[in-house]
PDB file of N, CA and C in Angstrom:
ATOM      1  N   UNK A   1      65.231   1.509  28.387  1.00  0.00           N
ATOM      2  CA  UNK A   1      66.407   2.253  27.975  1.00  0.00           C
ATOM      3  C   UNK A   1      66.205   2.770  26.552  1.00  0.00           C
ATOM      4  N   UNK A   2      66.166   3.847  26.444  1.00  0.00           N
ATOM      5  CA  UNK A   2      66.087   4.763  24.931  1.00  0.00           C
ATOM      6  C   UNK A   2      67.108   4.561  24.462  1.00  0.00           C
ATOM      7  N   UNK A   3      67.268   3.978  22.757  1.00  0.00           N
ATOM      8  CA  UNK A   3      68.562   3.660  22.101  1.00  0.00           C
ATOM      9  C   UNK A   3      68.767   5.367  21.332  1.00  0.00           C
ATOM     10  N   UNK A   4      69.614   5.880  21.494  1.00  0.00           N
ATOM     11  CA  UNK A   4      70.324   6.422  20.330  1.00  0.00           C
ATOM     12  C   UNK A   4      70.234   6.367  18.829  1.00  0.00           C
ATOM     13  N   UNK A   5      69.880   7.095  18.241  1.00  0.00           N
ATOM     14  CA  UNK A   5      70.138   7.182  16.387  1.00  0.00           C
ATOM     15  C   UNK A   5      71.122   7.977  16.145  1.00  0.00           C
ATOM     16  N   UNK A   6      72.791   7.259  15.300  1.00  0.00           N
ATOM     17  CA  UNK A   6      73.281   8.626  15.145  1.00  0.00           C
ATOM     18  C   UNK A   6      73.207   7.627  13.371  1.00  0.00           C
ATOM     19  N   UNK A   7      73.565   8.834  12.519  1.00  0.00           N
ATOM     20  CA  UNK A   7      73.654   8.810  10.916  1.00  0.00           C
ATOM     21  C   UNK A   7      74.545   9.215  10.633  1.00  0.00           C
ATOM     22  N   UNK A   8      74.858   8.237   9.459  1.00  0.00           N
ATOM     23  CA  UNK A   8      76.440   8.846   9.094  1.00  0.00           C
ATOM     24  C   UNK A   8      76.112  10.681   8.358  1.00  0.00           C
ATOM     25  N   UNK A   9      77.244  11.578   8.265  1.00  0.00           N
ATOM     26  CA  UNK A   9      77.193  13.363   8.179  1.00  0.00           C
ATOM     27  C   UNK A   9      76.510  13.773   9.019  1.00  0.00           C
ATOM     28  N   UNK A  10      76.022  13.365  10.161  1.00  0.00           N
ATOM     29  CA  UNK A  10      75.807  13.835  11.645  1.00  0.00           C
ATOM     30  C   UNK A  10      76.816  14.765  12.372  1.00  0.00           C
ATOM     31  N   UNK A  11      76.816  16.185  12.539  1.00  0.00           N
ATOM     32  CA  UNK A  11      77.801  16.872  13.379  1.00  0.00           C
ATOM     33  C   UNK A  11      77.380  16.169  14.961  1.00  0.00           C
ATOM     34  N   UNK A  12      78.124  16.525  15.497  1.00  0.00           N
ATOM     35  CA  UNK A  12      78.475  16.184  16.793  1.00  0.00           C
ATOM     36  C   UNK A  12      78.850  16.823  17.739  1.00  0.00           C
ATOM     37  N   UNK A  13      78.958  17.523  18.211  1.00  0.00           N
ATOM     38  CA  UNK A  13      79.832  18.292  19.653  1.00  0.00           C
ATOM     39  C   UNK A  13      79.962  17.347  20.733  1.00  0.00           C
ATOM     40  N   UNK A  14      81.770  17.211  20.945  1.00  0.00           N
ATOM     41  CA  UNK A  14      81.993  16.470  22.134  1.00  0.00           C
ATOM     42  C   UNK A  14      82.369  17.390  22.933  1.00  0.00           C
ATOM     43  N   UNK A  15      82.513  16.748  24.308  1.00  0.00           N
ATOM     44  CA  UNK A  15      83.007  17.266  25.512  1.00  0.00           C
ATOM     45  C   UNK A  15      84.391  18.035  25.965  1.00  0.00           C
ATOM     46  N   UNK A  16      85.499  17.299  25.066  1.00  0.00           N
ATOM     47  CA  UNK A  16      86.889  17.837  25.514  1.00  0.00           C
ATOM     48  C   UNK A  16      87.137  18.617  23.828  1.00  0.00           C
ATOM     49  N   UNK A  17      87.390  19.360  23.646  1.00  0.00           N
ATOM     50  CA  UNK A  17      88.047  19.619  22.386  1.00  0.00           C
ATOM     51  C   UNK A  17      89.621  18.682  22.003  1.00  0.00           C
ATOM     52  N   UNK A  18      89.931  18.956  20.648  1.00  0.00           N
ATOM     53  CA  UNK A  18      90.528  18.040  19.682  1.00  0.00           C
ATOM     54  C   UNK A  18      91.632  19.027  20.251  1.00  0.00           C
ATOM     55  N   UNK A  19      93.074  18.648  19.600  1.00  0.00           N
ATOM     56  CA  UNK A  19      94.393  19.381  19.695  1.00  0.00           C
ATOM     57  C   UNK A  19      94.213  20.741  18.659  1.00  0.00           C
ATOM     58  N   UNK A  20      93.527  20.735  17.688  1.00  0.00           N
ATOM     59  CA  UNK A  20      93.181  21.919  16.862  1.00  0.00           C
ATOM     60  C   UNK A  20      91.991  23.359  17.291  1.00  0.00           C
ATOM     61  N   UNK A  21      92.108  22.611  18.585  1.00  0.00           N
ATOM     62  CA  UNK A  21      90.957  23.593  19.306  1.00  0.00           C
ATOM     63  C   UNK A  21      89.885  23.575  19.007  1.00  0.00           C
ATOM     64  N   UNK A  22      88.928  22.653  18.171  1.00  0.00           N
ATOM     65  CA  UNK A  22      87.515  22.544  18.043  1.00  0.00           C
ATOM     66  C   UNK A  22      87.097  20.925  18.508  1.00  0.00           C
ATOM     67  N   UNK A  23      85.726  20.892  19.111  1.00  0.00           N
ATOM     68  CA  UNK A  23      85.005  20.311  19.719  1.00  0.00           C
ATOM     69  C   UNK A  23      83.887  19.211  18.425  1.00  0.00           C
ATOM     70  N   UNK A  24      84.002  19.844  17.250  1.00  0.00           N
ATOM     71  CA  UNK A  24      83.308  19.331  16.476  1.00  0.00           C
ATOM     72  C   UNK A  24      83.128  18.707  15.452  1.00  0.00           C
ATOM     73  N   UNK A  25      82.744  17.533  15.610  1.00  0.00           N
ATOM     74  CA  UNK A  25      82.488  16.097  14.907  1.00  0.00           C
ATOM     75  C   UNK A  25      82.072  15.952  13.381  1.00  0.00           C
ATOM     76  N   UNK A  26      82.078  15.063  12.733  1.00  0.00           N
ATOM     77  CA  UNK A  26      81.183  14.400  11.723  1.00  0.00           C
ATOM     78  C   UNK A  26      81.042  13.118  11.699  1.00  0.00           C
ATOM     79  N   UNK A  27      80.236  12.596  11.636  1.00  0.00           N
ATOM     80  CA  UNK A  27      80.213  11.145  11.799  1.00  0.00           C
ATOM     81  C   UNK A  27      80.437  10.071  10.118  1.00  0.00           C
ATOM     82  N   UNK A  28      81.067   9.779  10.155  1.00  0.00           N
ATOM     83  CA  UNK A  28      81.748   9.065   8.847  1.00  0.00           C
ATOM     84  C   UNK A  28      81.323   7.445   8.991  1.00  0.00           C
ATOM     85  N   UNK A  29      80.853   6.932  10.124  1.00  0.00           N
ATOM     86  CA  UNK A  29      80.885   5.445  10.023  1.00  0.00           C
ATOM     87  C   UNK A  29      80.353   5.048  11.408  1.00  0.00           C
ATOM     88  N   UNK A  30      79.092   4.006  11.345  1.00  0.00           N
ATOM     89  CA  UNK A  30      77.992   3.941  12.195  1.00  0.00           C
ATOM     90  C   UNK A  30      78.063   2.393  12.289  1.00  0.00           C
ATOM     91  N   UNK A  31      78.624   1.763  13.578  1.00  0.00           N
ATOM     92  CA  UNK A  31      78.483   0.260  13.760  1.00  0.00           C
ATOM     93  C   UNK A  31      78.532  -0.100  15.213  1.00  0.00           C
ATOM     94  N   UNK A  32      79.230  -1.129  15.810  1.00  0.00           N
ATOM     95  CA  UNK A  32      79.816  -1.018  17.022  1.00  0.00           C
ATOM     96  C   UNK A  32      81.184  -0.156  17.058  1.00  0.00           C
ATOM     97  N   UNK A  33      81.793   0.176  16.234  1.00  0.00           N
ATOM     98  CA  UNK A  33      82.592   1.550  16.287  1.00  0.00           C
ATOM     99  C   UNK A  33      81.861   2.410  15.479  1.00  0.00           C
ATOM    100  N   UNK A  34      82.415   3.707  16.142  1.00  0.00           N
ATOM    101  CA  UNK A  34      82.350   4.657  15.177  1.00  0.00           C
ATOM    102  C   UNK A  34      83.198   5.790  14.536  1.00  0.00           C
ATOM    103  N   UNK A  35      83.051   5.906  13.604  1.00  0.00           N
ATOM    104  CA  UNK A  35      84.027   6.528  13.145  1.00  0.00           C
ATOM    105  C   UNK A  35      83.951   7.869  12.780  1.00  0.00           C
ATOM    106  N   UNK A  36      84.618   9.198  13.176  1.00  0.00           N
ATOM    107  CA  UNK A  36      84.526  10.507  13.286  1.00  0.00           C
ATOM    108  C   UNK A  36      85.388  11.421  12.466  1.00  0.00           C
ATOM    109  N   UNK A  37      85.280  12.325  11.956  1.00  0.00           N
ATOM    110  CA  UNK A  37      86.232  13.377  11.657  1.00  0.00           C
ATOM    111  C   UNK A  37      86.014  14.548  11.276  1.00  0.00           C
ATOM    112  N   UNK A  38      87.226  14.779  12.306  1.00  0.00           N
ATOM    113  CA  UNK A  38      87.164  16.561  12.615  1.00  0.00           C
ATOM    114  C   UNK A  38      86.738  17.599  11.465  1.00  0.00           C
ATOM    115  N   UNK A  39      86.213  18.175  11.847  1.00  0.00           N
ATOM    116  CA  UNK A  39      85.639  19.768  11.230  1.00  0.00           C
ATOM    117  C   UNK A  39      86.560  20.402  10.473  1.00  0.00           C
ATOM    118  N   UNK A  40      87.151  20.946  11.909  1.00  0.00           N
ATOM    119  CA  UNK A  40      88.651  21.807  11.368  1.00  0.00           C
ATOM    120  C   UNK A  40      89.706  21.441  10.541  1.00  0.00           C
ATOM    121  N   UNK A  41      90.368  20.242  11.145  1.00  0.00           N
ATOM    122  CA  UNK A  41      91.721  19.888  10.657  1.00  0.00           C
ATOM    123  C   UNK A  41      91.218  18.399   9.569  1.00  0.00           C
ATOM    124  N   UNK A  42      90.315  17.903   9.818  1.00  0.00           N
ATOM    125  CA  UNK A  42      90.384  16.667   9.225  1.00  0.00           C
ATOM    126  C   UNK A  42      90.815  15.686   9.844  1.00  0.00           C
ATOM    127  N   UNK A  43      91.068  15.439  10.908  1.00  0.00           N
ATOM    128  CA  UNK A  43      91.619  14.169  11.499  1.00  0.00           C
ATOM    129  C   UNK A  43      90.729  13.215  11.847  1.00  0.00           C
ATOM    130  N   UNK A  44      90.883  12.083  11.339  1.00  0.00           N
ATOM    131  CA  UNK A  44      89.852  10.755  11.287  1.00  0.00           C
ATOM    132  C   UNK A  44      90.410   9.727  13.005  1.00  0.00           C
ATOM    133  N   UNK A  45      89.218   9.581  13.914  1.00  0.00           N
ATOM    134  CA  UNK A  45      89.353   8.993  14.844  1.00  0.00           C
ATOM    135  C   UNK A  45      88.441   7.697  14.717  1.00  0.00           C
ATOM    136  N   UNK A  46      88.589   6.898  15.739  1.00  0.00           N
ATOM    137  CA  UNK A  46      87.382   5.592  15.412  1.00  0.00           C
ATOM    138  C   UNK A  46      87.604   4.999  17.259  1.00  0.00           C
ATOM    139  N   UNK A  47      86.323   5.250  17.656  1.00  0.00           N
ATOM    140  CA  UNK A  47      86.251   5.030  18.726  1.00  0.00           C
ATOM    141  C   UNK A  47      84.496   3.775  19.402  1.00  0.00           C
ATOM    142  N   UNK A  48      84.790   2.962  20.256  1.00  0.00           N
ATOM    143  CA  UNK A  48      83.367   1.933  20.508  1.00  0.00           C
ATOM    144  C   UNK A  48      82.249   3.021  20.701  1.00  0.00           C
ATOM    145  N   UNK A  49      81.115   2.431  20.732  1.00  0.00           N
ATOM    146  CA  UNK A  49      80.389   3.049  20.320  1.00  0.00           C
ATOM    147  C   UNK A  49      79.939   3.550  21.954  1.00  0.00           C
ATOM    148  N   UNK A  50      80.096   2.850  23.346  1.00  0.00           N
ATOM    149  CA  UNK A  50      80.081   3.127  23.928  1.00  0.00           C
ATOM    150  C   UNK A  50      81.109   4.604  25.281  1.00  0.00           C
ATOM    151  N   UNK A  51      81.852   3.957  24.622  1.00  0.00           N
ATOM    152  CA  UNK A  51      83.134   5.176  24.554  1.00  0.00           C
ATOM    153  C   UNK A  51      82.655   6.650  24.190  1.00  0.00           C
ATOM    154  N   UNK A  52      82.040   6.399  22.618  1.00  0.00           N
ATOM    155  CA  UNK A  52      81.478   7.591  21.998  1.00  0.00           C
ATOM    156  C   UNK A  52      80.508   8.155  22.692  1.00  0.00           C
ATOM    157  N   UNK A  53      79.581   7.594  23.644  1.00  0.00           N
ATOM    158  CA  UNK A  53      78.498   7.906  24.017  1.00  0.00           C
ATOM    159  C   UNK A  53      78.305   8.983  25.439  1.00  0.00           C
ATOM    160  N   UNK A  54      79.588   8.232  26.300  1.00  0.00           N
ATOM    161  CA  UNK A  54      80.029   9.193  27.458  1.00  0.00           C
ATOM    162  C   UNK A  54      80.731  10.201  26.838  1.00  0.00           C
ATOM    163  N   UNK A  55      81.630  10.403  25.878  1.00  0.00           N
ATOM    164  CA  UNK A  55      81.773  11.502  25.476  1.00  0.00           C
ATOM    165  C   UNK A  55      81.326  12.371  24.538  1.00  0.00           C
ATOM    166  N   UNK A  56      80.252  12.168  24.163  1.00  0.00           N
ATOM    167  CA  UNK A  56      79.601  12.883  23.443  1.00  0.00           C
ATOM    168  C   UNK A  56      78.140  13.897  24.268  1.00  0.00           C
ATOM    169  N   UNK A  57      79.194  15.404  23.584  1.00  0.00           N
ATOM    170  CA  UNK A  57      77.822  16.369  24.607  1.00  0.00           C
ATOM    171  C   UNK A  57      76.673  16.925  23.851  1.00  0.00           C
ATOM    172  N   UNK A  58      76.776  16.281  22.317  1.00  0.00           N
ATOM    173  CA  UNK A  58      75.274  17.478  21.723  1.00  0.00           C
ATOM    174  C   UNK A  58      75.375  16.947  20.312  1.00  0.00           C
ATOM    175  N   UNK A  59      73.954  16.459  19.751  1.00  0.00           N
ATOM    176  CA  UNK A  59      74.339  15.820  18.098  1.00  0.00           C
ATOM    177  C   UNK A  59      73.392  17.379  17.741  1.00  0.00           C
ATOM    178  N   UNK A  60      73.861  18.043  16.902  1.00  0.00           N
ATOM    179  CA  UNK A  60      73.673  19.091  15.958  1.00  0.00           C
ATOM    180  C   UNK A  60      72.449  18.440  15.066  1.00  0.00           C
ATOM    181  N   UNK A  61      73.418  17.401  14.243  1.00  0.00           N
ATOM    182  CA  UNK A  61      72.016  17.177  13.017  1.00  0.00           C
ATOM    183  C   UNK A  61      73.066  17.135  11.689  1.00  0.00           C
ATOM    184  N   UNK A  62      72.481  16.613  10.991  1.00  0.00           N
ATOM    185  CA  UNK A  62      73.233  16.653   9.414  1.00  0.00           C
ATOM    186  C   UNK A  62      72.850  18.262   8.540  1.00  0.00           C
ATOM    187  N   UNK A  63      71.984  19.121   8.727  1.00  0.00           N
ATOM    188  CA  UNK A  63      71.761  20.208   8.033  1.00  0.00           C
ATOM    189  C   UNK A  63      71.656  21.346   8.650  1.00  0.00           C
ATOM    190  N   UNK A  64      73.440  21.337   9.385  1.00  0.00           N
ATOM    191  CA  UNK A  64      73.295  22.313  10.400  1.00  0.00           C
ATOM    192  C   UNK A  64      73.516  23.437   9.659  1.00  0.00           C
ATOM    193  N   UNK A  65      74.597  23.436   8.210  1.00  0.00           N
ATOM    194  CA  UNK A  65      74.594  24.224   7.501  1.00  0.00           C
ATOM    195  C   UNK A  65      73.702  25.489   7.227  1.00  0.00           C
ATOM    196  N   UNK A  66      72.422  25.061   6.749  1.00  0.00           N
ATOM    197  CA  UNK A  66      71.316  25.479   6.504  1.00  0.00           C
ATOM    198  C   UNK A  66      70.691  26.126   7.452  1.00  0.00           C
ATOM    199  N   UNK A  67      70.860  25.756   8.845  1.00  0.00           N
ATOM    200  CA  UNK A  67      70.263  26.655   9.895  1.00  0.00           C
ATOM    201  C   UNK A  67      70.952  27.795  10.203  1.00  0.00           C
ATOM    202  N   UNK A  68      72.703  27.917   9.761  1.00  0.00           N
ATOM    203  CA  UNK A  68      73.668  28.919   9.994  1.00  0.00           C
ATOM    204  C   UNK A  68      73.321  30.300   9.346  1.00  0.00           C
TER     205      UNK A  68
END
């Protein structure tokens, strides 16, 4: 089984979008939870890490900036 690396300032793209209409993550906090917040609005979520994993559809990278 291949483990996962995520780092904390990791963007993220999940599966369902947020109530603000964007899909996209930052990762703020890396343990058996993890802890996320939104792009757009700022809203801080904290979800198991397994939880995170089925819903999560695409890690970007921390210097997505730079590729924009």
């Amino acid at each position: 089984m291949e483990k996962k690396l995520y780092k904390i300032n990791d963007h993220v793209i999940m599966k369902k979008p947020h109530a603000c209409q964007t899909n996209e993550w930052i990762i703020k906090r890396v343990g058996v939870d993890i802890k996320l917040s939104c792009v757009k609005c700022g809203h801080g979520i904290m979800m198991d890490r397994l939880e995170f994993e089925r819903k999560l559809k695409k890690i970007i990278g921390e210097d997505n900036e730079s590729k924009a």
